[in-house]
PDB file of N, CA and C in Angstrom:
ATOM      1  N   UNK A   1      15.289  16.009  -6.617  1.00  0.00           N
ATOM      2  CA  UNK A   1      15.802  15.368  -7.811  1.00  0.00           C
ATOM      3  C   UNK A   1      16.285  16.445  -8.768  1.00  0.00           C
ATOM      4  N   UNK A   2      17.485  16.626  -8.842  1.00  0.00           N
ATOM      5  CA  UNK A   2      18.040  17.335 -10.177  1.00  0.00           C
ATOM      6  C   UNK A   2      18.091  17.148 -11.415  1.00  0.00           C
ATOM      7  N   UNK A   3      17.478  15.700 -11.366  1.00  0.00           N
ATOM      8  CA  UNK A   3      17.797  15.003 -13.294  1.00  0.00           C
ATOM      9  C   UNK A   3      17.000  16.174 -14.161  1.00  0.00           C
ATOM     10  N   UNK A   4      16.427  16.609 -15.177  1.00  0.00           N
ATOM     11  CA  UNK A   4      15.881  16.679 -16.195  1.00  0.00           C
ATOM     12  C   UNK A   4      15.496  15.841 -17.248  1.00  0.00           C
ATOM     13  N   UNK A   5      14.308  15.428 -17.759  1.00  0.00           N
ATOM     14  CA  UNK A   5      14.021  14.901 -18.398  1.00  0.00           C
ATOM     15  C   UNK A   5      13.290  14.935 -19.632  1.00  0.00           C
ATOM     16  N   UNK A   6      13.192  14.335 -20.870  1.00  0.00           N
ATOM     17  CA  UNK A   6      12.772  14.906 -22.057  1.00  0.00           C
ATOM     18  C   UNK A   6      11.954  13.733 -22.211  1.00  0.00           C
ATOM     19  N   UNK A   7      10.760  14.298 -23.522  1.00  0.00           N
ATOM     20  CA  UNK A   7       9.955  13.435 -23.968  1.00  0.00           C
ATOM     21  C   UNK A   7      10.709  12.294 -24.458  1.00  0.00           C
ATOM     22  N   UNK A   8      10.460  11.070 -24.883  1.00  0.00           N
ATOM     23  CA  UNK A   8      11.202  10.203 -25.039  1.00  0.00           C
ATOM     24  C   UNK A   8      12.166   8.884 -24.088  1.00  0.00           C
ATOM     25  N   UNK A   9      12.291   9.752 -22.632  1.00  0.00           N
ATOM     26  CA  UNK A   9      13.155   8.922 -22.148  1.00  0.00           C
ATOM     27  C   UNK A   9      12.078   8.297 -20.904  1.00  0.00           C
ATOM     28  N   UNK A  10      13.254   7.783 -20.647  1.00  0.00           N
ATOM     29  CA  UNK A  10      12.328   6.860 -19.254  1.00  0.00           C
ATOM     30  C   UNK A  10      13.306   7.302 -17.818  1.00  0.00           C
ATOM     31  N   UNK A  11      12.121   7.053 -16.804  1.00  0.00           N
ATOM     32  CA  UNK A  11      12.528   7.585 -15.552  1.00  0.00           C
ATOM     33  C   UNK A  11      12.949   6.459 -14.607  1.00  0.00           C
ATOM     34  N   UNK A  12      13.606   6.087 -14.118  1.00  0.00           N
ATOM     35  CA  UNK A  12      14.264   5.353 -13.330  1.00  0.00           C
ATOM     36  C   UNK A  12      13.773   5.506 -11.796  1.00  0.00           C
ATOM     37  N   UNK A  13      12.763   4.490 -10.824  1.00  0.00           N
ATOM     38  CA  UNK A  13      13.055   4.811  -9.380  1.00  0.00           C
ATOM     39  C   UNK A  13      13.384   3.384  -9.174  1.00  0.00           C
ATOM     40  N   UNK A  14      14.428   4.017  -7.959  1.00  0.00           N
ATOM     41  CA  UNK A  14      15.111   2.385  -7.777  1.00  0.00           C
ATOM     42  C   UNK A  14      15.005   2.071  -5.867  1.00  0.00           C
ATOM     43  N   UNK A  15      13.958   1.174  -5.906  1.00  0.00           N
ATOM     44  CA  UNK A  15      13.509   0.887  -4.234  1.00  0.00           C
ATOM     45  C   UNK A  15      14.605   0.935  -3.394  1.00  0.00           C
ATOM     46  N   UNK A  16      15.047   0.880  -2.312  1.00  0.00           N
ATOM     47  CA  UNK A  16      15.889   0.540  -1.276  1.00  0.00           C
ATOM     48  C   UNK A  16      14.753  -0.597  -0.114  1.00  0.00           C
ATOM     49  N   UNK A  17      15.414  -1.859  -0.234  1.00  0.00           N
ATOM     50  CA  UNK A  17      14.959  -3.192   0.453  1.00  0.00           C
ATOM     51  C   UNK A  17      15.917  -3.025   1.581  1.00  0.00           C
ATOM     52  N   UNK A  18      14.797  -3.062   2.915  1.00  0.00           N
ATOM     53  CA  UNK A  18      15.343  -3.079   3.862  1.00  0.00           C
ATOM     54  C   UNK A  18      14.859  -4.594   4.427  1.00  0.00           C
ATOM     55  N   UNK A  19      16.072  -5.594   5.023  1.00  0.00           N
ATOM     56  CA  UNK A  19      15.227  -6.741   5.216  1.00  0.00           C
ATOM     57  C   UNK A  19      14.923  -7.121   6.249  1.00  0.00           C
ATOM     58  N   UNK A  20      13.568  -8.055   7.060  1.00  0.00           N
ATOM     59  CA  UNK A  20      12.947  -7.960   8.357  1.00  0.00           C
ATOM     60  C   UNK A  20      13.812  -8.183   9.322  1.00  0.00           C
ATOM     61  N   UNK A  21      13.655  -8.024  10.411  1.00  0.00           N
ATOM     62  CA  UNK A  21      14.224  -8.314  11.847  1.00  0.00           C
ATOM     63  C   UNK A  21      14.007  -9.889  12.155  1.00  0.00           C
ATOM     64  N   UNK A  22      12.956 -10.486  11.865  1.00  0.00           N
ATOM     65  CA  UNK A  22      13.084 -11.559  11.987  1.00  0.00           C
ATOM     66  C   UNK A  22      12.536 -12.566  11.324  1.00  0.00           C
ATOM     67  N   UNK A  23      13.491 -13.539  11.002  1.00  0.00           N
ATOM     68  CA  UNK A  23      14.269 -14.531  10.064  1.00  0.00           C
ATOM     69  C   UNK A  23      13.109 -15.444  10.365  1.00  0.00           C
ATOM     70  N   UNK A  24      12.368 -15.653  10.814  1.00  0.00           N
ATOM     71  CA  UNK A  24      10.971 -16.549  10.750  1.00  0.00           C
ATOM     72  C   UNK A  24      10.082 -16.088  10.065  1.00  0.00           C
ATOM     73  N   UNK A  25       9.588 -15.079  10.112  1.00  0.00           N
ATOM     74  CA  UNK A  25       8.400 -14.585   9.656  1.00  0.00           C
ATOM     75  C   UNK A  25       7.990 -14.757   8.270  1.00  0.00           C
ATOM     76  N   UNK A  26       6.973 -14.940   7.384  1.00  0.00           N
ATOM     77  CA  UNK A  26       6.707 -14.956   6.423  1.00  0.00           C
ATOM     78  C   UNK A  26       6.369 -13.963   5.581  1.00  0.00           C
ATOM     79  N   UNK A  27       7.511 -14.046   5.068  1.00  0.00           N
ATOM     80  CA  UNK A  27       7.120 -12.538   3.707  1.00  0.00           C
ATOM     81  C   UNK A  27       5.974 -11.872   3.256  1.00  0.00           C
ATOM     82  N   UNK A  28       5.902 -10.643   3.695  1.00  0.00           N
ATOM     83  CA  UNK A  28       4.482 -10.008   3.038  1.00  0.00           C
ATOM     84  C   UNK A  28       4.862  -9.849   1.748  1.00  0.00           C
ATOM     85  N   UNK A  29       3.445  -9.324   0.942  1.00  0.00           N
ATOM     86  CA  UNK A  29       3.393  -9.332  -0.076  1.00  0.00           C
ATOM     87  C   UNK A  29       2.997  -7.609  -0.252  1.00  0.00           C
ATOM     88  N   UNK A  30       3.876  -7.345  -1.025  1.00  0.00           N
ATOM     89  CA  UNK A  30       4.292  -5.975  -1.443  1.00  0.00           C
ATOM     90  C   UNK A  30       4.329  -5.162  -2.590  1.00  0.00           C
ATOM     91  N   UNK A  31       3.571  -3.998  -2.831  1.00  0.00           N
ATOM     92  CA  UNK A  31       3.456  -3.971  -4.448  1.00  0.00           C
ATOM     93  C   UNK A  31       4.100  -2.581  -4.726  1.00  0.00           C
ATOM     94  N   UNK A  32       4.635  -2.089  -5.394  1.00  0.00           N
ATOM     95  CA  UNK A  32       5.656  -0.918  -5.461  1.00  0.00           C
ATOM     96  C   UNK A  32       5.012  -0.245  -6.676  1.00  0.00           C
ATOM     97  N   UNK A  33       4.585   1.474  -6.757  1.00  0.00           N
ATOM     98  CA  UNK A  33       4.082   1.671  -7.783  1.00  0.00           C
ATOM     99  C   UNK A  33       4.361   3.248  -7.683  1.00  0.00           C
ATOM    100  N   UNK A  34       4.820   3.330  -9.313  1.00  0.00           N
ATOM    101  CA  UNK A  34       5.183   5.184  -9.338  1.00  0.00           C
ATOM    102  C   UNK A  34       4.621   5.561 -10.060  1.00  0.00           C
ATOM    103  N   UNK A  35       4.712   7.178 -10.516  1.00  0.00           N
ATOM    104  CA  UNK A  35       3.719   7.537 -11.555  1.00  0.00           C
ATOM    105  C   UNK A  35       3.888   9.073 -11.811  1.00  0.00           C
ATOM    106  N   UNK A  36       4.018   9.704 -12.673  1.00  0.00           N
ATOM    107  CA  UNK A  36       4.349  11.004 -13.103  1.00  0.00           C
ATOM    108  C   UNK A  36       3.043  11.704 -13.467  1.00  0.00           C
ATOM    109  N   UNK A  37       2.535  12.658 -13.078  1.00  0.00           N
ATOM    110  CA  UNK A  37       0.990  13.441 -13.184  1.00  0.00           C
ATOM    111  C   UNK A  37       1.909  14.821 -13.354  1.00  0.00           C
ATOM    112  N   UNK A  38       0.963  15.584 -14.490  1.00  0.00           N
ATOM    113  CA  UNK A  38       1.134  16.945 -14.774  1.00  0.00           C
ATOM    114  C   UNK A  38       0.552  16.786 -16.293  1.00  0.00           C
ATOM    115  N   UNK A  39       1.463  18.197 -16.825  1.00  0.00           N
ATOM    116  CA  UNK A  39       2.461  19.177 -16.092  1.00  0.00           C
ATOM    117  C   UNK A  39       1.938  20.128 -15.575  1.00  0.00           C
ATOM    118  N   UNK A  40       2.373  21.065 -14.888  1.00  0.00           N
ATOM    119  CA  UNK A  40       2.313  22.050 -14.167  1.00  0.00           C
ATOM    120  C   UNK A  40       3.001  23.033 -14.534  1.00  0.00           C
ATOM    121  N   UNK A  41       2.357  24.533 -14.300  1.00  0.00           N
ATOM    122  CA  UNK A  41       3.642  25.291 -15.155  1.00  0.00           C
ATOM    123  C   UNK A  41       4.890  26.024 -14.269  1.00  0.00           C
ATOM    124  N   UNK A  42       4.786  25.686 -12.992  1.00  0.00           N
ATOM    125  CA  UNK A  42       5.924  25.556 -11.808  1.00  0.00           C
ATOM    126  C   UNK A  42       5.704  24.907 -10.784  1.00  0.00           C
ATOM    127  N   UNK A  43       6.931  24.448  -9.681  1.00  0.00           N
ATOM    128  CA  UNK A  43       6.399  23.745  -8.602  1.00  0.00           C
ATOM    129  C   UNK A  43       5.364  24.488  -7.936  1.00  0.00           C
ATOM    130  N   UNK A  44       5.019  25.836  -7.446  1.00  0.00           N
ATOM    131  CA  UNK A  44       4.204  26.525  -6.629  1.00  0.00           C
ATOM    132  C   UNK A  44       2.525  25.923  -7.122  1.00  0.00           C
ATOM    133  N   UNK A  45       2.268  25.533  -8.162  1.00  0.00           N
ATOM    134  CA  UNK A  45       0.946  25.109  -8.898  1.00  0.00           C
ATOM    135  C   UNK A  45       0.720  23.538  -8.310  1.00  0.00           C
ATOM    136  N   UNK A  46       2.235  23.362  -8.659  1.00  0.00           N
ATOM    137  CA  UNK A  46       2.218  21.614  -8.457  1.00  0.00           C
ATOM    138  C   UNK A  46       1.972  21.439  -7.090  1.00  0.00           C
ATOM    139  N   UNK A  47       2.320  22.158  -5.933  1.00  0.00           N
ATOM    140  CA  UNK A  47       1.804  21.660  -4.689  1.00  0.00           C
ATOM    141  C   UNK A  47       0.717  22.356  -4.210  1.00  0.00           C
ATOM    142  N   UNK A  48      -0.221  23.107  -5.031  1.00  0.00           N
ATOM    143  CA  UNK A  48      -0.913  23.719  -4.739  1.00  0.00           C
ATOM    144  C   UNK A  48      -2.197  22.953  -5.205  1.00  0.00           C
ATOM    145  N   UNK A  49      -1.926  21.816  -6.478  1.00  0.00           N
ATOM    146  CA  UNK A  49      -2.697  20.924  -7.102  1.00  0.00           C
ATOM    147  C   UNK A  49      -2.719  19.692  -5.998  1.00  0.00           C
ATOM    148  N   UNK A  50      -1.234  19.529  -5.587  1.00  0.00           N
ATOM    149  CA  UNK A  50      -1.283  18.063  -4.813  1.00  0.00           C
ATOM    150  C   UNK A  50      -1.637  18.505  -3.181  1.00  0.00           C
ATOM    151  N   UNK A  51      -2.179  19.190  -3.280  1.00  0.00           N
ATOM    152  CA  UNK A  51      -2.465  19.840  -1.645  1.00  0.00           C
ATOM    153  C   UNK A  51      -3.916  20.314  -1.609  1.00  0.00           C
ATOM    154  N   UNK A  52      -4.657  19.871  -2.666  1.00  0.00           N
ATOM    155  CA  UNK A  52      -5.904  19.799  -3.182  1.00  0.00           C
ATOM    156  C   UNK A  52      -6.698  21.294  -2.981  1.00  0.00           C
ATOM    157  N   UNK A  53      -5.839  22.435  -3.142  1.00  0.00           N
ATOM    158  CA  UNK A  53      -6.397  24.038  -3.388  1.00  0.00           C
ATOM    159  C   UNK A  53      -6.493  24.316  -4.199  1.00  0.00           C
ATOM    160  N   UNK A  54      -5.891  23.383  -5.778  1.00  0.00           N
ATOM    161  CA  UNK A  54      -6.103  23.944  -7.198  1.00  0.00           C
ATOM    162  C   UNK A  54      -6.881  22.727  -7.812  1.00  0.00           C
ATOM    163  N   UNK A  55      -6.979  23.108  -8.960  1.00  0.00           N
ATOM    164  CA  UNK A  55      -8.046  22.452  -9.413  1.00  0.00           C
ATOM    165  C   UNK A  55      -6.893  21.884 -10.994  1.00  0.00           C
ATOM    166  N   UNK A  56      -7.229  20.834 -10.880  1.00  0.00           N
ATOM    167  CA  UNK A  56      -6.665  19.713 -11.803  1.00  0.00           C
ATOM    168  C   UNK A  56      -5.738  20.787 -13.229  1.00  0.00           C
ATOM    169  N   UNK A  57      -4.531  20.568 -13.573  1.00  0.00           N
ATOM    170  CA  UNK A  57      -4.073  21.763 -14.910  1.00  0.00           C
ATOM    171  C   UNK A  57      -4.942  20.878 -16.383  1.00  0.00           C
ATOM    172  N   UNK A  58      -5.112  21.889 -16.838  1.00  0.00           N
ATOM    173  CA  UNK A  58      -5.973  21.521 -18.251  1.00  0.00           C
ATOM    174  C   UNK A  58      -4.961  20.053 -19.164  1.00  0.00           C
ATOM    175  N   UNK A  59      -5.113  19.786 -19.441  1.00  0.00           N
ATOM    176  CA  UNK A  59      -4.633  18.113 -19.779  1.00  0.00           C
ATOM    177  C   UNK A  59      -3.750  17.688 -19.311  1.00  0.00           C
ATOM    178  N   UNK A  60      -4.050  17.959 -17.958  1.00  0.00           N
ATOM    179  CA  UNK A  60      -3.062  17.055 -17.263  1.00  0.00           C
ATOM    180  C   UNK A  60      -3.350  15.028 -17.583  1.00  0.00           C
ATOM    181  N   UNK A  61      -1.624  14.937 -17.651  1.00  0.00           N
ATOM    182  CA  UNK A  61      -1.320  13.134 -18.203  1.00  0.00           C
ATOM    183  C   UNK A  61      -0.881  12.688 -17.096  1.00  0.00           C
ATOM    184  N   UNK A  62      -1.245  11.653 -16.818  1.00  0.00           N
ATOM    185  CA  UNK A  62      -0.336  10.534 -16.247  1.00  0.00           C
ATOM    186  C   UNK A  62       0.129   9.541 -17.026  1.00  0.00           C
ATOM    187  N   UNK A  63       1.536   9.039 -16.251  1.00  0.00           N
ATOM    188  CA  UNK A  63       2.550   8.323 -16.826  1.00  0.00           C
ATOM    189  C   UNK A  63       3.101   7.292 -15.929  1.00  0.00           C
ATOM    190  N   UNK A  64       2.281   5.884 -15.790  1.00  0.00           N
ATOM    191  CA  UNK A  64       2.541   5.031 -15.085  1.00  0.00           C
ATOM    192  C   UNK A  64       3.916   3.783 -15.326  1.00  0.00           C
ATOM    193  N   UNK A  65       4.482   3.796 -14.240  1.00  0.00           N
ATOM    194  CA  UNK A  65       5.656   2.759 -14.406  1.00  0.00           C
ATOM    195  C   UNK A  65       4.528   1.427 -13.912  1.00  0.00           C
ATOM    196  N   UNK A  66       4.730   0.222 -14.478  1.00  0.00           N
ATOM    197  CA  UNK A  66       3.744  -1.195 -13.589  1.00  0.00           C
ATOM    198  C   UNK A  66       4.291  -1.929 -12.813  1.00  0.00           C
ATOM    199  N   UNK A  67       3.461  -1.832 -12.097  1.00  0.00           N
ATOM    200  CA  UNK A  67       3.529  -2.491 -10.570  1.00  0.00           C
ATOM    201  C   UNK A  67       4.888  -3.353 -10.532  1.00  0.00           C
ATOM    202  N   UNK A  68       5.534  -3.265  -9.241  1.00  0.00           N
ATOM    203  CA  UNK A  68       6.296  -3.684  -8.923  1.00  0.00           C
ATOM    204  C   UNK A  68       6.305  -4.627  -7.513  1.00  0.00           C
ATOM    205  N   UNK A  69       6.594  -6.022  -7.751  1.00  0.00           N
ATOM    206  CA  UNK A  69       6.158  -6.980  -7.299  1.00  0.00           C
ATOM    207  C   UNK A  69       7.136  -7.428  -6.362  1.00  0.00           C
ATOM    208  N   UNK A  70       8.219  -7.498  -5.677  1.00  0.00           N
ATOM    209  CA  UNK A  70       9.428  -7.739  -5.308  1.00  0.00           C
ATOM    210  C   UNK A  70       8.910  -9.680  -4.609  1.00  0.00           C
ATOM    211  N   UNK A  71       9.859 -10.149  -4.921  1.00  0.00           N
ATOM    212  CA  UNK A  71      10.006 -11.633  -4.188  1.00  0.00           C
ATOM    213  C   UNK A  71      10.339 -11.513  -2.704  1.00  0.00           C
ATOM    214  N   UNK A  72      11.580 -10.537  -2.254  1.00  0.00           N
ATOM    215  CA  UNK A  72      11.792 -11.041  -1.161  1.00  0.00           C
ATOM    216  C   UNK A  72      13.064 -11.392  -0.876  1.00  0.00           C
ATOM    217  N   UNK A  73      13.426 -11.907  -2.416  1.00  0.00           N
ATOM    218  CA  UNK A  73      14.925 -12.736  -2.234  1.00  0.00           C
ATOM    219  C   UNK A  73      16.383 -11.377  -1.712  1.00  0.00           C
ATOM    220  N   UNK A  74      17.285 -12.117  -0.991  1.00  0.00           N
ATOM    221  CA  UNK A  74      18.183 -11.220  -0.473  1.00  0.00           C
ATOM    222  C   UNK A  74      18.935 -10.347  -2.058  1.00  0.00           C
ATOM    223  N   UNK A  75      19.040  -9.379  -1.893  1.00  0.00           N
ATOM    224  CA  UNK A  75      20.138  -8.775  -2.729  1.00  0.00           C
ATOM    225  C   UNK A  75      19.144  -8.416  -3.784  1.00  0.00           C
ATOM    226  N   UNK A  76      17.950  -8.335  -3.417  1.00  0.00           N
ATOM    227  CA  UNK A  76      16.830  -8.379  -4.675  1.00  0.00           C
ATOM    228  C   UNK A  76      16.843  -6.423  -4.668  1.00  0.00           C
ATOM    229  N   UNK A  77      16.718  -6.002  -5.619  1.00  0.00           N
ATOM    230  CA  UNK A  77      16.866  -4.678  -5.963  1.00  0.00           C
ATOM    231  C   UNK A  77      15.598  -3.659  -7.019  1.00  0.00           C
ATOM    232  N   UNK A  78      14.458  -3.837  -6.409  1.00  0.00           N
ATOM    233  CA  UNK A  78      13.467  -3.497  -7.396  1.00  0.00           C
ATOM    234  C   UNK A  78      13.344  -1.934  -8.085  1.00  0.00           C
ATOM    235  N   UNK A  79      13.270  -2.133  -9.427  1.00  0.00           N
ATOM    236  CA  UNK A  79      13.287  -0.408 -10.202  1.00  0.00           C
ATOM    237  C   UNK A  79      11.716  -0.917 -10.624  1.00  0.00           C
ATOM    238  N   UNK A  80      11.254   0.839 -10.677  1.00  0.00           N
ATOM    239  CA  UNK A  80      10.369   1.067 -11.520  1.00  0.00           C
ATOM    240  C   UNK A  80      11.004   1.792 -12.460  1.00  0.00           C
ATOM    241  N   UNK A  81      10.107   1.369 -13.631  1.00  0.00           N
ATOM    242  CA  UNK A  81      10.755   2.404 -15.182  1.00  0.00           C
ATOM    243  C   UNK A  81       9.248   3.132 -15.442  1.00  0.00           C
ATOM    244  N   UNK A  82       9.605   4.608 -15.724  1.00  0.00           N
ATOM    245  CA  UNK A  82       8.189   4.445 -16.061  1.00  0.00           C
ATOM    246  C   UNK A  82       8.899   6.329 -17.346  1.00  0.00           C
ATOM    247  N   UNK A  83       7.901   5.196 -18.457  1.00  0.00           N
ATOM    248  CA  UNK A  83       8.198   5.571 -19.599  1.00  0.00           C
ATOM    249  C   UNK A  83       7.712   7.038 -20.277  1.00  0.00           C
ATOM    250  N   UNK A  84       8.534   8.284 -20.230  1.00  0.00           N
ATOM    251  CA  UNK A  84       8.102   9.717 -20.893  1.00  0.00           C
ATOM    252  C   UNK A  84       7.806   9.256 -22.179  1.00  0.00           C
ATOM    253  N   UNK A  85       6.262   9.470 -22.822  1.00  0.00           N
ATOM    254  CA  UNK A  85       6.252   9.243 -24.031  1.00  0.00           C
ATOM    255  C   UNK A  85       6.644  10.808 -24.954  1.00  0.00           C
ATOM    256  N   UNK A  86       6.779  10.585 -26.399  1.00  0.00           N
ATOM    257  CA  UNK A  86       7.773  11.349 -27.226  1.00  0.00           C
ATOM    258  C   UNK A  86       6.516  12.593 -27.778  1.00  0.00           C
ATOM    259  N   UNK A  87       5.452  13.067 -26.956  1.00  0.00           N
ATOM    260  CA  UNK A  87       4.604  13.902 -27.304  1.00  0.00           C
ATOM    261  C   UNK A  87       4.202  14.264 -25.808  1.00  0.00           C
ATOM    262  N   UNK A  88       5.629  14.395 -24.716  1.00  0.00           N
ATOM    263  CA  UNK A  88       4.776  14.667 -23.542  1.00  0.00           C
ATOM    264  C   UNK A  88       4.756  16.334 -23.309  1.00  0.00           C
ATOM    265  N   UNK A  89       4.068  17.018 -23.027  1.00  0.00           N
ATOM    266  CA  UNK A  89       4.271  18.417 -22.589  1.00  0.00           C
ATOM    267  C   UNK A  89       5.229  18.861 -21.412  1.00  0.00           C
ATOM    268  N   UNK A  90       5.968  19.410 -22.279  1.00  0.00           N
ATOM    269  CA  UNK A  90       6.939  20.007 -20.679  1.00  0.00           C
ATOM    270  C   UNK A  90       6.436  20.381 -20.084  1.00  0.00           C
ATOM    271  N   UNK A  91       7.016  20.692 -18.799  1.00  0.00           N
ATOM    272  CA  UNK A  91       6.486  21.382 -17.293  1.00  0.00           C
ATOM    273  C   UNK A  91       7.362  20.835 -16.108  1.00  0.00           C
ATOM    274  N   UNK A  92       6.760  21.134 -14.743  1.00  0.00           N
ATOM    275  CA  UNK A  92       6.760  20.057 -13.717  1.00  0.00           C
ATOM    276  C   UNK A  92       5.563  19.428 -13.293  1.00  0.00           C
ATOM    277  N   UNK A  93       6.038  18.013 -13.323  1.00  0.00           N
ATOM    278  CA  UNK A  93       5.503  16.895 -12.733  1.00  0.00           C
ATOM    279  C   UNK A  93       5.572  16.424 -11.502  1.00  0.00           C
ATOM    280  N   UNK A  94       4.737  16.162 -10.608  1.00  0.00           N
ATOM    281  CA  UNK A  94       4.301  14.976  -9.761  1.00  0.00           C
ATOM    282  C   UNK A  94       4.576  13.760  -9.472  1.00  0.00           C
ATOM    283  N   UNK A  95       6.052  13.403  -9.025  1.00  0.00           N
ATOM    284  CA  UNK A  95       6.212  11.872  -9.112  1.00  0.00           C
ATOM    285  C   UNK A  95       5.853  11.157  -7.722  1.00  0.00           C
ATOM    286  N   UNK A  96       4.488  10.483  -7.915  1.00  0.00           N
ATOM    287  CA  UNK A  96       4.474  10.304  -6.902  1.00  0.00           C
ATOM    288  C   UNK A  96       4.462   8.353  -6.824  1.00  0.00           C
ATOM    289  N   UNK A  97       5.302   8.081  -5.479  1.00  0.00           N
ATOM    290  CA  UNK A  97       5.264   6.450  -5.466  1.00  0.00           C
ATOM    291  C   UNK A  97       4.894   6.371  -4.064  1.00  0.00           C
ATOM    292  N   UNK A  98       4.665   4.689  -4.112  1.00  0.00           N
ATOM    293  CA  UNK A  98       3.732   4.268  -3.007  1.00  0.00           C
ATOM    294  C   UNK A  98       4.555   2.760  -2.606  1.00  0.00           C
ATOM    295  N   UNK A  99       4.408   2.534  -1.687  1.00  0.00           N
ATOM    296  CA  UNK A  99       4.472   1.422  -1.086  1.00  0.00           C
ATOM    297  C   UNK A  99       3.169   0.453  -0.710  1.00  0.00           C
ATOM    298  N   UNK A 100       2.359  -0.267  -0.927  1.00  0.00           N
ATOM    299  CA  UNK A 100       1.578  -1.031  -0.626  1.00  0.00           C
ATOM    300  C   UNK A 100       1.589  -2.362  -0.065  1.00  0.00           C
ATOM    301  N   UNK A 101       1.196  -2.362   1.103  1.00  0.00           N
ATOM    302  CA  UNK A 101       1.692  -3.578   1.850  1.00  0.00           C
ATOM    303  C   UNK A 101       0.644  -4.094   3.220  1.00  0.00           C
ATOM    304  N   UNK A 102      -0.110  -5.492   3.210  1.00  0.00           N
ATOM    305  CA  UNK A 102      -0.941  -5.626   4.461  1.00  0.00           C
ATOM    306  C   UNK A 102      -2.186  -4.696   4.458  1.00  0.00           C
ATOM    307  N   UNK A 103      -2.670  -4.118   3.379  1.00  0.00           N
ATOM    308  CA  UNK A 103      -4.011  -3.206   3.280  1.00  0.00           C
ATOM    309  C   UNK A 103      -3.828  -2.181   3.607  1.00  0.00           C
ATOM    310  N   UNK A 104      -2.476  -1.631   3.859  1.00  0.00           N
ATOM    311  CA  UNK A 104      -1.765  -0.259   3.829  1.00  0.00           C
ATOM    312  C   UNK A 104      -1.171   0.520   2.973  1.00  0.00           C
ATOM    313  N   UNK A 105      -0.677   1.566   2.634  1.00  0.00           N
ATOM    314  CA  UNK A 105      -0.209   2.286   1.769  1.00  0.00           C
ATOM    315  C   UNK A 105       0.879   3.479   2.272  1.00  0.00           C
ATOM    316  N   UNK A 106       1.904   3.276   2.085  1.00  0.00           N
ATOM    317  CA  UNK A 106       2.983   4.467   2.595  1.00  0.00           C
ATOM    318  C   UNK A 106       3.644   5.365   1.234  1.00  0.00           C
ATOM    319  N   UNK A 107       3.585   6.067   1.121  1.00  0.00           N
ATOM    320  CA  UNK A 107       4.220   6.933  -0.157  1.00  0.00           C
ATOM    321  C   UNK A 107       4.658   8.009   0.234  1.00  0.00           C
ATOM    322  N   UNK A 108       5.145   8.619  -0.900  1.00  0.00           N
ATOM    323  CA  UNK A 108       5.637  10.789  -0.927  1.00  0.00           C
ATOM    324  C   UNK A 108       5.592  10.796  -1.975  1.00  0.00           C
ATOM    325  N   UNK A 109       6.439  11.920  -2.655  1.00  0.00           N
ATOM    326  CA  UNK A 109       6.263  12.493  -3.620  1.00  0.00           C
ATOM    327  C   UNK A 109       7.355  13.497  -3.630  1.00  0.00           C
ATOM    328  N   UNK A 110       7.510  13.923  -5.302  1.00  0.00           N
ATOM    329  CA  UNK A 110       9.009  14.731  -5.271  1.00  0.00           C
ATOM    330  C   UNK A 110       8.315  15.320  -6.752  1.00  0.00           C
ATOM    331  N   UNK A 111       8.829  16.537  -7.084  1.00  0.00           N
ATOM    332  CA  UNK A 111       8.950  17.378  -8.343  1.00  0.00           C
ATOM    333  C   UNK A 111       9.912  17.066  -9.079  1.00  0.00           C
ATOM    334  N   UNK A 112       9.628  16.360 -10.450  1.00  0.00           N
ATOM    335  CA  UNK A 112      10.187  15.985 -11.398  1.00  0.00           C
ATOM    336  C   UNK A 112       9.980  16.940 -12.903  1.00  0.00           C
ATOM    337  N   UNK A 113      10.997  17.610 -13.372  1.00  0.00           N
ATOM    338  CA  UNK A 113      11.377  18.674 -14.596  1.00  0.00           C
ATOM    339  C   UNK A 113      11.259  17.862 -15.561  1.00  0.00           C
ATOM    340  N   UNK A 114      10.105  18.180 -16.823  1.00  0.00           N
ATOM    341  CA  UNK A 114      10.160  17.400 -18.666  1.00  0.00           C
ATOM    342  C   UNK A 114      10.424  18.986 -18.795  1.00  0.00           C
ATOM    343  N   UNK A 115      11.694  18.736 -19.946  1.00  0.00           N
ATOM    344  CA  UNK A 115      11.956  19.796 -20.872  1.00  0.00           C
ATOM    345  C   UNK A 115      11.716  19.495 -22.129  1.00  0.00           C
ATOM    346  N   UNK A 116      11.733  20.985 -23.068  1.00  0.00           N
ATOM    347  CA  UNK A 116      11.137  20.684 -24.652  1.00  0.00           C
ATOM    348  C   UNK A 116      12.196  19.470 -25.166  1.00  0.00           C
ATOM    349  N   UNK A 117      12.456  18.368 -26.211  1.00  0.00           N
ATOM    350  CA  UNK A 117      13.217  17.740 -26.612  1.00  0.00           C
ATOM    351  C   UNK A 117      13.973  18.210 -27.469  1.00  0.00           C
ATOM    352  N   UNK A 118      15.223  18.163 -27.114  1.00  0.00           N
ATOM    353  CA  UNK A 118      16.227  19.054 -27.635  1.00  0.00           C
ATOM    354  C   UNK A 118      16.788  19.270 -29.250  1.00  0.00           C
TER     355      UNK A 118
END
């Protein structure tokens, strides 16, 4: 991700719905959820935190977008927003999202840049 982002704004992830193979089946129920953890004072810390060899950065925040519920319906397009508040500490962040589905959980994760507010 190249964006940059400042205290104040909001982060945009926008799902890609892929739809089932077959046209009988009954829709699972699916919950979509992202979330920004840090900061960190470079990526080398940040995967060194999310790879569980470092030990948590001193006030580290999280910054939750809420749950995302999708119906199902065709052409349906689910975003999470999940909101930089206007006192966040720069660094890099942790964005990490998940897929939850059937008592399972599929996710990753990507390094996301807060800069000072300009």
């Amino acid at each position: 991700m190249d964006t940059v982002y400042q205290p104040g704004q909001e982060m945009t992830v926008h799902w890609i719905v892929k739809p089932g193979t077959d046209p009988a089946a009954k829709p699972t129920q699916v919950e979509l959820t992202a979330r920004l953890t840090g900061p960190y004072g470079d990526v080398s810390e940040l995967k060194s935190a999310a790879g569980g060899t470092a030990r948590p950065a001193l006030g580290e925040v999280n910054f939750e977008a809420q749950p995302v519920r999708p119906s199902g319906a065709a052409g349906e397009r689910p975003v999470s927003v999940i909101p930089i508040p206007e006192d966040a500490p720069p660094g890099s962040y942790n964005l990490i999202f998940a897929v939850h589905e059937d008592g399972g959980v599929v996710g990753g994760a990507s390094v996301v840049r807060v800069t000072p507010k300009a």
